[in-house]
Protein backbone atom coordinates (compact mmCIF):
# COMPACT_ATOMS: atom_id res chain seq x y z
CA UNK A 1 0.00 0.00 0.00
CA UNK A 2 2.61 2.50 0.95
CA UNK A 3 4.62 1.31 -2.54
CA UNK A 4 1.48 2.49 -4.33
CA UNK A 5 0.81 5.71 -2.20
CA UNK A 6 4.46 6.83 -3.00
CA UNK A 7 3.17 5.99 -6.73
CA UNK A 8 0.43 8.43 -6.95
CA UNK A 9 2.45 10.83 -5.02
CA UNK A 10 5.31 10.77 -8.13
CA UNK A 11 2.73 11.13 -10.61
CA UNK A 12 1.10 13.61 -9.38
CA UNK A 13 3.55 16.01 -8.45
CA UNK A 14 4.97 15.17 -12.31
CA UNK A 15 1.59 16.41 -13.32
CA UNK A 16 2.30 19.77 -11.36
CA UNK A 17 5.69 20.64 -13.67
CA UNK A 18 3.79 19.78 -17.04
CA UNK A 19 2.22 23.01 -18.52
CA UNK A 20 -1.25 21.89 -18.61
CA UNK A 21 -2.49 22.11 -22.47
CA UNK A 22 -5.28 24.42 -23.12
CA UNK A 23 -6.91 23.92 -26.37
CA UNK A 24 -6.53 26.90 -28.71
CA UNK A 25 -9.25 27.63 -31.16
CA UNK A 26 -7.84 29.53 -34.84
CA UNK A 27 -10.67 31.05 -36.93
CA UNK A 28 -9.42 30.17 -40.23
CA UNK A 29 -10.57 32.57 -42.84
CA UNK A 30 -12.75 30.43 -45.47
CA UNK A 31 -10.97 30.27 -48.63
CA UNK A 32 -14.45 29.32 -50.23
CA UNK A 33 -15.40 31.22 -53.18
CA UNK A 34 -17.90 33.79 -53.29
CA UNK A 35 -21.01 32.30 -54.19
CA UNK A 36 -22.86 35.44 -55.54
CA UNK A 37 -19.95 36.78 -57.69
CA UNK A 38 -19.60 33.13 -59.53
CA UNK A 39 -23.52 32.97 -59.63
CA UNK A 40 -23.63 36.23 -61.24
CA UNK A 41 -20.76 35.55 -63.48
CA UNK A 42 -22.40 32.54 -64.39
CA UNK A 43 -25.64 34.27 -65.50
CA UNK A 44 -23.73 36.96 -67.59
CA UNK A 45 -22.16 34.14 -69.15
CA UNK A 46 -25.29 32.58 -70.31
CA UNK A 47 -26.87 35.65 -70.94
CA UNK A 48 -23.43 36.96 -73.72
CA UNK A 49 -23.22 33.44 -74.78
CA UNK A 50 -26.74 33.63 -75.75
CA UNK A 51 -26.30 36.37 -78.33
CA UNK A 52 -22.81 34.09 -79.94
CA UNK A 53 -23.89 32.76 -83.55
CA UNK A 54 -25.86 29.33 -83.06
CA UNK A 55 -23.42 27.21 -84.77
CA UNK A 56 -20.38 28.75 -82.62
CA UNK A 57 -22.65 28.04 -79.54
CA UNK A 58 -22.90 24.77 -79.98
CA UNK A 59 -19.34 23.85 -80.81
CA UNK A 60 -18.44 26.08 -77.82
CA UNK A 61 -20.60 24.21 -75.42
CA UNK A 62 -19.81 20.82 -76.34
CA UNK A 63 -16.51 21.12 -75.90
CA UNK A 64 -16.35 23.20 -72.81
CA UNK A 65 -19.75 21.85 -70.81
CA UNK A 66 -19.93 18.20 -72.48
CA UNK A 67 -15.89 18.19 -72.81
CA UNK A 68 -16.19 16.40 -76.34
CA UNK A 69 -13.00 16.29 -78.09
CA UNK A 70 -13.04 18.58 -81.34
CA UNK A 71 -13.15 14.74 -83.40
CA UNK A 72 -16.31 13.84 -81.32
CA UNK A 73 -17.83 17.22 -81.91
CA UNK A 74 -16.88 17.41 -85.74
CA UNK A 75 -19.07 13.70 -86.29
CA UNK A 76 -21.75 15.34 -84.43
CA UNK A 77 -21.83 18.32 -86.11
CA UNK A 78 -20.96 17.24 -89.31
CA UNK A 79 -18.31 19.41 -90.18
CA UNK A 80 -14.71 18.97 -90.21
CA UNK A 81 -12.57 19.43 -87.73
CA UNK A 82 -10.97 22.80 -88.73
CA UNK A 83 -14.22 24.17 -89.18
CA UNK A 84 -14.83 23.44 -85.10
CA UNK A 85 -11.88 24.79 -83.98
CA UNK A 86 -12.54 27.83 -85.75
CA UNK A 87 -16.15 27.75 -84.37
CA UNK A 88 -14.94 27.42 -80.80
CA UNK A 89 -11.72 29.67 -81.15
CA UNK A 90 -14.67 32.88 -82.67
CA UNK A 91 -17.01 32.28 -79.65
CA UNK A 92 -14.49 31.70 -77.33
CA UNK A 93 -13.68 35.66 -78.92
CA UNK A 94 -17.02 37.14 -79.10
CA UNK A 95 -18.36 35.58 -75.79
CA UNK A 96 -14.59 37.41 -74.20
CA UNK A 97 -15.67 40.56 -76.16
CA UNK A 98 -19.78 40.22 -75.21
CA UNK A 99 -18.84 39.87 -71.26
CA UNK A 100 -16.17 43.47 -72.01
CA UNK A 101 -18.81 45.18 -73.52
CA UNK A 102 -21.58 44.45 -70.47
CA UNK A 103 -18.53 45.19 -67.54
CA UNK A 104 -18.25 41.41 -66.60
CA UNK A 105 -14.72 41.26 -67.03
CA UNK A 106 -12.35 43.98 -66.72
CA UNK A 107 -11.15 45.57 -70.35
CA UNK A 108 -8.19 44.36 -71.91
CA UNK A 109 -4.76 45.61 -70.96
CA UNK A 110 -2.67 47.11 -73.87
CA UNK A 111 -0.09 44.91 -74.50
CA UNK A 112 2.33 44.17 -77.40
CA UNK A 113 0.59 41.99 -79.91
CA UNK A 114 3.51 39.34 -79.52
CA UNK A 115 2.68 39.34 -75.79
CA UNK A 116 -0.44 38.24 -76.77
CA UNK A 117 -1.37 35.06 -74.98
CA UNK A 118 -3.29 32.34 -77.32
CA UNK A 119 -6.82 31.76 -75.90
């Protein structure tokens, strides 16, 4: 008895030299995106990709919202493949130029024409 006594004695007073750990709670700020600025982006998108020639519109969105290949998209369209990669590369352009015009995106800086990046 006295063996365990001097047992709990030790372990205790070890207890008293450990810092005792608090928990600390970090607000994290949320990285999340906001929703309303993508929702509204979103709509404008719709709403400029609306007015983007038919044919470009539909090349456009099967390759970016179905993510056909340009192949799978010329057999459904039945045109050749140049012909879609034109057709997505113009409304990829006027859909750019559409959200400009309506202050969705912020106007083009003036750069060099060989700074240029391919879109």
């Amino acid at each position: 008895m006295a063996i365990a006594g001097n047992r709990c004695r030790t372990a205790l007073s070890g207890r008293k030299r450990r810092p005792v750990a608090e928990p600390s709670v970090e607000w994290v700020a949320d990285d999340a995106p906001d929703q309303r600025a993508a929702q509204q982006l979103a709509e404008e998108v719709h709403l400029a990709l609306s007015a983007v020639r038919p044919e470009y519109r539909q090349a456009f969105v099967l390759f970016h919202d179905r993510e056909l290949s340009y192949a799978e998209i010329a057999v459904a369209m039945e045109v050749p493949l140049g012909t879609v990669k034109t057709w997505v590369h113009r409304a990829r352009r006027e859909l750019i130029n559409l959200l400009r015009n309506r202050g969705a995106v912020p106007p083009e800086r003036s750069v060099s024409q060989h700074a240029v990046p391919r879109v």
